[in-house]
Protein backbone atom coordinates (compact mmCIF):
# COMPACT_ATOMS: atom_id res chain seq x y z
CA UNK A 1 68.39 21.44 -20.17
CA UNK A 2 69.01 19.33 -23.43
CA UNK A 3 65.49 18.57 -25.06
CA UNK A 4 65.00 15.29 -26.19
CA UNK A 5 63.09 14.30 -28.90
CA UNK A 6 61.08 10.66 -30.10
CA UNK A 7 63.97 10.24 -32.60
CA UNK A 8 66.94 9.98 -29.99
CA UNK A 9 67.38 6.75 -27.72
CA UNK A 10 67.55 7.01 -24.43
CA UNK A 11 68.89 4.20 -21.62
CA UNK A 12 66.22 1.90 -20.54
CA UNK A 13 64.75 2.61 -17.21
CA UNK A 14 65.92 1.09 -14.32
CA UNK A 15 63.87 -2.33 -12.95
CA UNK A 16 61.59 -1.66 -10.26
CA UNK A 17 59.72 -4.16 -7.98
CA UNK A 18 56.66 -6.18 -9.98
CA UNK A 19 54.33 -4.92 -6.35
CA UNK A 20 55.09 -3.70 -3.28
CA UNK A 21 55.06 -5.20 -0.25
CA UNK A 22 51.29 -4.12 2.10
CA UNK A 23 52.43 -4.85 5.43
CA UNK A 24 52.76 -1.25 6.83
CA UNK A 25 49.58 -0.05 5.02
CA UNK A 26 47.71 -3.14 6.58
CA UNK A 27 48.92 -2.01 10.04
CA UNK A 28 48.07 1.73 10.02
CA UNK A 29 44.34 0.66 8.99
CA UNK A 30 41.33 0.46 11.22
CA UNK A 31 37.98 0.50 10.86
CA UNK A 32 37.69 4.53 10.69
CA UNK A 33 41.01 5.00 8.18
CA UNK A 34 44.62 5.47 8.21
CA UNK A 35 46.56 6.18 11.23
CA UNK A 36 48.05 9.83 10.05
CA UNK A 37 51.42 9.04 11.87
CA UNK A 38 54.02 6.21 13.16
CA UNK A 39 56.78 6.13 15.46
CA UNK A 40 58.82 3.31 13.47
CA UNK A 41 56.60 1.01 12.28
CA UNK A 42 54.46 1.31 15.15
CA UNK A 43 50.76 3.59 14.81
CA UNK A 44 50.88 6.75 16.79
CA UNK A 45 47.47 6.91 17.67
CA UNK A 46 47.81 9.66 19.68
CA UNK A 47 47.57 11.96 16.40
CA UNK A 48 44.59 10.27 15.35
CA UNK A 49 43.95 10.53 11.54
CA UNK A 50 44.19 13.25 8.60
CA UNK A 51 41.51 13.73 5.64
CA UNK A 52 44.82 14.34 3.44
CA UNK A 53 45.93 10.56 3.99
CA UNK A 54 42.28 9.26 3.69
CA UNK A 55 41.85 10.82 0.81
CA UNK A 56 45.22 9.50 -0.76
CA UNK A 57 44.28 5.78 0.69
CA UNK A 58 40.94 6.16 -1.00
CA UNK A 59 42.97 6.75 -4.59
CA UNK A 60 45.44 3.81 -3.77
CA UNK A 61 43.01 1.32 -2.60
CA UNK A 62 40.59 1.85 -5.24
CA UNK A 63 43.18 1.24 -8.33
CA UNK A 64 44.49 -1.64 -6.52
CA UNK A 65 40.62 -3.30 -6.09
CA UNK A 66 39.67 -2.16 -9.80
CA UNK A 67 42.94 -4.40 -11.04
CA UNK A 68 42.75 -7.17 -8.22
CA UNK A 69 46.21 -6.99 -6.20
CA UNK A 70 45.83 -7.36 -2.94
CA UNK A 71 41.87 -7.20 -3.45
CA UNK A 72 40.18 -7.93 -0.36
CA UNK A 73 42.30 -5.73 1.94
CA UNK A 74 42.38 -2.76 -1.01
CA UNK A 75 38.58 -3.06 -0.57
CA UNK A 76 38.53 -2.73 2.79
CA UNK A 77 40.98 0.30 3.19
CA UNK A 78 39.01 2.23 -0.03
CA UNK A 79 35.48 1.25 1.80
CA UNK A 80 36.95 2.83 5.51
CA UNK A 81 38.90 5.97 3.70
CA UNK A 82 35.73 6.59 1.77
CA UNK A 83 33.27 6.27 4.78
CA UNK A 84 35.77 9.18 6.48
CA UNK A 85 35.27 11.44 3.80
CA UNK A 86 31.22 10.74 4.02
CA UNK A 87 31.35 11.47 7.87
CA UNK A 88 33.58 14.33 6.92
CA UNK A 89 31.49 16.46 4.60
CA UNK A 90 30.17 19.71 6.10
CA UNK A 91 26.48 19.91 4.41
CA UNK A 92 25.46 23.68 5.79
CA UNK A 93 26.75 26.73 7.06
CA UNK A 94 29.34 28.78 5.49
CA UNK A 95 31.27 26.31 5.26
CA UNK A 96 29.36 24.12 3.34
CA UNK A 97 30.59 21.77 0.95
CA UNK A 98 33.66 21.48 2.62
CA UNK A 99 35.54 18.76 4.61
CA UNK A 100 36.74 18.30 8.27
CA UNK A 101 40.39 17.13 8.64
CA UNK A 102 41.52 15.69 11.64
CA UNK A 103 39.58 13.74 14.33
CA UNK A 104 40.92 11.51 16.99
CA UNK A 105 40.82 7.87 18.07
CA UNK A 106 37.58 7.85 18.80
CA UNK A 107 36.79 9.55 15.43
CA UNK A 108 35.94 13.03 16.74
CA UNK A 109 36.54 15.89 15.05
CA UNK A 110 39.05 17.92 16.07
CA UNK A 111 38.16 21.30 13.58
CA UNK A 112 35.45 23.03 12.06
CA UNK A 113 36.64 22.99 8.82
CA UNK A 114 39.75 21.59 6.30
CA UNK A 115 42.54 23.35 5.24
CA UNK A 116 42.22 24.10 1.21
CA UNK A 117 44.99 22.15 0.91
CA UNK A 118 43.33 19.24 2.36
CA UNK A 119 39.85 20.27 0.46
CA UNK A 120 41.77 19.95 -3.06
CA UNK A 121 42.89 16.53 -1.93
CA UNK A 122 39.63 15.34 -1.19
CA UNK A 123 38.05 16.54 -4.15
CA UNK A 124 40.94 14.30 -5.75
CA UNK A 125 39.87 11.30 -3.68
CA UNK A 126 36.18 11.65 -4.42
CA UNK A 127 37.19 12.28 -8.52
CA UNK A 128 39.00 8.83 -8.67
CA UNK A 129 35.91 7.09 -6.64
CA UNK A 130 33.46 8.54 -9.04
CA UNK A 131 35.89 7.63 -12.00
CA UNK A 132 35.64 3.57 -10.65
CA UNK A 133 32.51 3.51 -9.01
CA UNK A 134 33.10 0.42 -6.80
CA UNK A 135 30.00 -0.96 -4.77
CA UNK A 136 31.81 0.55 -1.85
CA UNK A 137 33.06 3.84 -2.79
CA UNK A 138 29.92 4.50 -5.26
CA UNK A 139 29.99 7.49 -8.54
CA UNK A 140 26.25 8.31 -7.21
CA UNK A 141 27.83 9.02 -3.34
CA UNK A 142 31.02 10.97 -4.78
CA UNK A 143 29.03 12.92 -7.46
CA UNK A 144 26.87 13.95 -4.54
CA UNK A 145 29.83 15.12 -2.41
CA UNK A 146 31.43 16.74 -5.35
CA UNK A 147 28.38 18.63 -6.64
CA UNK A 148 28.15 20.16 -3.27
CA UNK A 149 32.03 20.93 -2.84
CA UNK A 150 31.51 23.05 -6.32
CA UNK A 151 30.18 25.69 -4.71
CA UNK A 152 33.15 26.47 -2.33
CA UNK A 153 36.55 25.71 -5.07
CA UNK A 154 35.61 29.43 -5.79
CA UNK A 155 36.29 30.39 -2.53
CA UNK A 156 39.66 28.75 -2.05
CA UNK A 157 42.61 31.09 -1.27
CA UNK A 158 43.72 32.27 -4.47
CA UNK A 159 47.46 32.00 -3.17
CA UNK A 160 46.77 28.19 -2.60
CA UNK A 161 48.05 26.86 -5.99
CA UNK A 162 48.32 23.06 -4.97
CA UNK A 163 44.82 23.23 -3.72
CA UNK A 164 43.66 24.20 -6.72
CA UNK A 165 45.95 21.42 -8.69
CA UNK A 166 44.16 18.65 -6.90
CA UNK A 167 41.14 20.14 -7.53
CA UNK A 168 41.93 19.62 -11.08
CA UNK A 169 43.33 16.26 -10.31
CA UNK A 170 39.86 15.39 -8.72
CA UNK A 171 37.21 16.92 -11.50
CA UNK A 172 39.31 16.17 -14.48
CA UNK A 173 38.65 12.18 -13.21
CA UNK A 174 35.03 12.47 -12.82
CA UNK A 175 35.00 14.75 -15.80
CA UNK A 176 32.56 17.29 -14.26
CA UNK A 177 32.41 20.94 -14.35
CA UNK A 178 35.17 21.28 -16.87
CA UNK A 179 34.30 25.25 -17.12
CA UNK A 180 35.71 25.37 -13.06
CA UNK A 181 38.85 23.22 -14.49
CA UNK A 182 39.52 25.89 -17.30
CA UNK A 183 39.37 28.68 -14.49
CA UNK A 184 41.52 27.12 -11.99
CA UNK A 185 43.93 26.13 -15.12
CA UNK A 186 43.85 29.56 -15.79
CA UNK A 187 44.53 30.53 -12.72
CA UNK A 188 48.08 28.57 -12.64
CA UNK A 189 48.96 29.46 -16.09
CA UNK A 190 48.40 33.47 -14.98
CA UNK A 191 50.56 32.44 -11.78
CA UNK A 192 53.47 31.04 -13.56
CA UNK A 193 53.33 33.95 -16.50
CA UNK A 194 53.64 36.66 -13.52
CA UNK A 195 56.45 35.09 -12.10
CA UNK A 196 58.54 33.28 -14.31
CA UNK A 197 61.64 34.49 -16.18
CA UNK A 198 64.51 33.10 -18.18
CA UNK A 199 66.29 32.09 -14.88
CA UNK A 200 63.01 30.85 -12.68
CA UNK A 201 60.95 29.33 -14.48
CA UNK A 202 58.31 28.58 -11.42
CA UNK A 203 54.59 29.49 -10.48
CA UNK A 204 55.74 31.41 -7.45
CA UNK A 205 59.32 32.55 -5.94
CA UNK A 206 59.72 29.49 -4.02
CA UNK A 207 59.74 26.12 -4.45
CA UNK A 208 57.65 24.49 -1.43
CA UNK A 209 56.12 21.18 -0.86
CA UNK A 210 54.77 18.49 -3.30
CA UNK A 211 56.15 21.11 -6.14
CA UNK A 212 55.02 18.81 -9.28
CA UNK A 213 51.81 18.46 -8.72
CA UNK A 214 51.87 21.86 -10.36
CA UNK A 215 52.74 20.75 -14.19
CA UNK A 216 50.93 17.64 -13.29
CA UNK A 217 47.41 19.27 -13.16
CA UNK A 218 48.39 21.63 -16.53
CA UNK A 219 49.40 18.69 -18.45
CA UNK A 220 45.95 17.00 -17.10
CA UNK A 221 44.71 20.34 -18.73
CA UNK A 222 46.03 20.23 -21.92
CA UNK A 223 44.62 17.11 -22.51
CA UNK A 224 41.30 18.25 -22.01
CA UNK A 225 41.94 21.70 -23.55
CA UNK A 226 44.16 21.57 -26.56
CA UNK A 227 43.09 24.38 -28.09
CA UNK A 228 44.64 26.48 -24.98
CA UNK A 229 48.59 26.14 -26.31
CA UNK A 230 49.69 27.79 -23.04
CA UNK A 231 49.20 24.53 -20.68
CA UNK A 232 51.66 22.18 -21.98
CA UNK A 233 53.82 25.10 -22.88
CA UNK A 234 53.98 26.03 -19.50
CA UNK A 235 53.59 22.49 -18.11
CA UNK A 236 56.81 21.48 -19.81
CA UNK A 237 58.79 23.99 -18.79
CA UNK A 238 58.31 24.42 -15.74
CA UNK A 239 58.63 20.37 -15.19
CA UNK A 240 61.66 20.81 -17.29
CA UNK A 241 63.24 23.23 -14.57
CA UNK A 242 62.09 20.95 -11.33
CA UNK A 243 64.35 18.21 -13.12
CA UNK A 244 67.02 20.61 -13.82
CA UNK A 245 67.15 21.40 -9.77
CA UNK A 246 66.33 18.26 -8.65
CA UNK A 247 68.63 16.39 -10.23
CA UNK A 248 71.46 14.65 -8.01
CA UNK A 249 74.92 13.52 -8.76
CA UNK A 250 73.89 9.25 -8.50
CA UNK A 251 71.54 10.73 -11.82
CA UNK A 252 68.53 10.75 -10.13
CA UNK A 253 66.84 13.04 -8.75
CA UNK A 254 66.17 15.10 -5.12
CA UNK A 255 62.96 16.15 -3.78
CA UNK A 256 63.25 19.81 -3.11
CA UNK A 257 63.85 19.80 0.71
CA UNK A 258 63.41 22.59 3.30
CA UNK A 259 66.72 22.55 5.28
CA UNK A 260 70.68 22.63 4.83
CA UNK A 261 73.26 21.77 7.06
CA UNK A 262 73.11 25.18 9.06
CA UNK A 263 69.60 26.82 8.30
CA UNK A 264 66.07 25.77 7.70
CA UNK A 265 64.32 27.63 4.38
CA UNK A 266 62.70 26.60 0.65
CA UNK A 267 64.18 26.56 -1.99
CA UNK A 268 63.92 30.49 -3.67
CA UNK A 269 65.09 32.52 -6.61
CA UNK A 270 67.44 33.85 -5.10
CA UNK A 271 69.42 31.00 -3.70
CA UNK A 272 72.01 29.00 -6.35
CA UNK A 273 71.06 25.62 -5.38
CA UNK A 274 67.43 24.09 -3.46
CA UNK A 275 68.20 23.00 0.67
CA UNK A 276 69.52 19.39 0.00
CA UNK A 277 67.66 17.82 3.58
CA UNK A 278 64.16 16.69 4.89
CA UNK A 279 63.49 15.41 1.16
CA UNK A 280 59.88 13.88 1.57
CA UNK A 281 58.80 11.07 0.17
CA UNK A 282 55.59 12.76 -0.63
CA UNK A 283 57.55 14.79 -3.56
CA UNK A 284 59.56 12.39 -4.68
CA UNK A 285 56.13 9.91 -5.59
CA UNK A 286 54.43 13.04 -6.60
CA UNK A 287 58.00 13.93 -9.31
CA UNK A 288 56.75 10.65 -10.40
CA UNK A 289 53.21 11.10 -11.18
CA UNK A 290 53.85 14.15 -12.69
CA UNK A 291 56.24 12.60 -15.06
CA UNK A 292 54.08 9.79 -15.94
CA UNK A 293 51.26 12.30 -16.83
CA UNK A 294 54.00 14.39 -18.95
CA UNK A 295 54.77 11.31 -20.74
CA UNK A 296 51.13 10.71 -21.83
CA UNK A 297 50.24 13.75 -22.37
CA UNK A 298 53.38 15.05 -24.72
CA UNK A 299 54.73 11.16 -25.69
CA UNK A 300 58.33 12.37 -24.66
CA UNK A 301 60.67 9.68 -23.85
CA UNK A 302 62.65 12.01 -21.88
CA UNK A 303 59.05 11.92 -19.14
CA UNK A 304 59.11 8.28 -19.25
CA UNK A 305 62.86 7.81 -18.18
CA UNK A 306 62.71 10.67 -15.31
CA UNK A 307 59.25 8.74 -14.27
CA UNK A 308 61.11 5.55 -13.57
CA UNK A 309 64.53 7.45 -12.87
CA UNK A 310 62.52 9.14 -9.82
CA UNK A 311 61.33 6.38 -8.02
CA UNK A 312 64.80 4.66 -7.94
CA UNK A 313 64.48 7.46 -5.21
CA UNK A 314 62.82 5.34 -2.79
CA UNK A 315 65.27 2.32 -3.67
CA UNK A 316 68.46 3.94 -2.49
CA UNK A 317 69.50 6.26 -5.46
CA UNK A 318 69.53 9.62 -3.17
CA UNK A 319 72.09 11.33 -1.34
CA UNK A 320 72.46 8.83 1.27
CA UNK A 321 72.81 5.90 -1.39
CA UNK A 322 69.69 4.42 1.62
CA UNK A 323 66.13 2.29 0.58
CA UNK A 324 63.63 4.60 1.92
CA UNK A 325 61.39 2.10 0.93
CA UNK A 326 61.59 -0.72 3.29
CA UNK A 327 60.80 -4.17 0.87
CA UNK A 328 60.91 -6.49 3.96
CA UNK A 329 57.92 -4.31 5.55
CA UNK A 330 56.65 -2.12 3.05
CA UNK A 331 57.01 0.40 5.27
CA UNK A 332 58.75 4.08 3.98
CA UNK A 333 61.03 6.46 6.00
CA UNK A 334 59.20 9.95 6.64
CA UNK A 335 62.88 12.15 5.31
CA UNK A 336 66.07 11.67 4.47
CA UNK A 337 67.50 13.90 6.51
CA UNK A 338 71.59 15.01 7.34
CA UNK A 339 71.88 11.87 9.61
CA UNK A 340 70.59 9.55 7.13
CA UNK A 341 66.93 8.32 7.38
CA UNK A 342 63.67 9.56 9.71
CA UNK A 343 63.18 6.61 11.58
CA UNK A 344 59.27 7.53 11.61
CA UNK A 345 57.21 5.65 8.67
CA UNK A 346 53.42 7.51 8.59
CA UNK A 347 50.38 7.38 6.14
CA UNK A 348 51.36 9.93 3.60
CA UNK A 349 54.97 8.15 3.13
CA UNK A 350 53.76 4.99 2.21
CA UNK A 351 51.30 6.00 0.33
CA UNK A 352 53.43 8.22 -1.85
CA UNK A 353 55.35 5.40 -3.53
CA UNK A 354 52.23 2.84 -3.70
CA UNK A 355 50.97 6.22 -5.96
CA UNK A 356 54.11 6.59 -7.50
CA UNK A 357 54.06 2.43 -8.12
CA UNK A 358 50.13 2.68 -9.52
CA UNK A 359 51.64 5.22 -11.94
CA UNK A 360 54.23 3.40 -12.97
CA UNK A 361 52.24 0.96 -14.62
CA UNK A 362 50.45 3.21 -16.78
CA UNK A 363 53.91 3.37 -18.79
CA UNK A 364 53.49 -0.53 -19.33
């Protein structure tokens, strides 16, 4: 992959829309959160709701309140997301500190405890409230929560890397405990310099789900560490080769997806090209972000253009040439799959590009 440096010019980026449209986010809210799933447009209540998408609403309805678009119903959906994390938190027991994930319609729970996965993106959540501290979503409450949750990010699954990249998302925004954030940095780096070679230059032997959320945190690291060379080293490279296999013959670029025209399966080392189908939304927003945070973190042009490059995504530049993201609705297709779009349209999908659109206009 050519590197490209501040001295060369590169295209302009394409135009994307001023704001997105709220509709669909204003009808998957109630009064306890975000409905985790929709058949069309319409809530599925039947699967209730999902800590992962509260936690995600919280981050989304927060930066929209702090900058005043769409204020009074951003306030609202921060104020219910947070209050599910609040009635979430396990305070004793071994599993203290951490989170319930799914309850029902009636806002039961329906586990004894979170998935890490789902723990990392709660600690996210909680970093950004304590980062804005709205009268609603209060520092004092998330510090609280995230003083507690310290004591269990040590006893994550080591083999969970995204878990621990949204724990760095989370802490790195409240700036606490910046010794676990060196560990858990660590811990990626040490990942990615047991796997990686010339021809794979990855954290693991597979590509998986919500991939660049990977170099995202290590770039977040760098910035806090500079004196440890190794995390934008390994943060641009490693973002360098996700563009390098992501990118699609329109010039943008695919999410990595999980299935091919005759077999399901990730994308691994030892295949010549990732599965082209079931492309989420959720890693094409999170390609975004992660480019965004390259671009302020090494001032590359190159990060900027792929940032803005990536969401043309939801507009229609993918393999299907189809607007994932509905403008009329605001509503966002679950896949593309080999048929064309998922007609479903849950939490995590529109919230994905209303992340990737927040990130956006950092660049500005």
């Amino acid at each position: 992959m050519q590197t490209v440096t501040r001295r060369q010019t590169l295209p302009e980026p394409a135009q994307h829309p001023a704001q997105l449209h709220f509709g669909h986010l204003k009808n998957l809210l109630t009064d306890i959160g975000l409905w985790q799933h929709a058949e069309g447009s319409v809530p599925h209540e039947r699967h209730g709701y999902s800590i992962d998408d509260e936690a995600r609403g919280l981050i989304v309805g927060l930066h929209y309140w702090e900058v005043g678009v769409e204020a009074r119903l951003n306030e609202r959906l921060a104020q219910a997301c947070f209050r599910f994390i609040e009635g979430a938190a396990i305070a004793t027991g071994k599993s203290a500190g951490r989170y319930h994930n799914f309850c029902d319609t009636q806002g039961r729970w329906l586990d004894s405890v979170g998935t890490d996965d789902s723990f990392g993106r709660t600690l996210w959540g909680l970093g950004i409230a304590h980062k804005i501290d709205a009268p609603f979503a209060p520092r004092s409450s998330a510090e609280r929560l995230l003083r507690r949750s310290l004591l269990a990010v040590p006893k994550m699954d080591p083999h969970y890397l995204r878990a621990k990249a949204f724990v760095i998302l989370g802490l790195s925004a409240a700036r606490i405990a910046d010794d676990q954030i060196l560990v858990l940095a660590n811990a990626l780096a040490d990942a990615y310099e047991s796997c990686a070679d010339d021809g794979w230059r990855w954290f693991e032997d597979q590509m998986t789900y919500c991939n660049p959320r990977l170099p995202q945190a290590l770039f977040i690291a760098a910035r806090l560490f500079p004196e440890e060379a190794q995390f934008a080293r390994i943060a641009t490279e490693s973002l360098g080769f996700l563009l390098e296999k992501s990118r699609n013959d329109k010039g943008s670029y695919n999410p990595i997806g999980n299935l091919r025209l005759t077999e399901a399966g990730w994308f691994t080392r030892a295949d010549e090209e990732p599965p082209l189908f079931d492309q989420q939304p959720v890693d094409a927003g999170a390609l975004v972000e992660c480019c965004v945070e390259a671009w302020h973190t090494t001032g590359e042009p190159r990060f900027r253009l792929a940032a803005h490059t990536a969401f043309g995504w939801y507009l229609g530049s993918n393999v299907h040439s189809l607007p994932v993201y509905n403008s009329e609705t605001g509503g966002v297709s679950d896949a593309l799959t080999p048929g064309g779009l998922n007609s479903n349209q849950g939490a995590e999908s529109v919230l994905s590009v209303h992340l990737a659109h927040l990130a956006l206009q950092t660049l500005e």
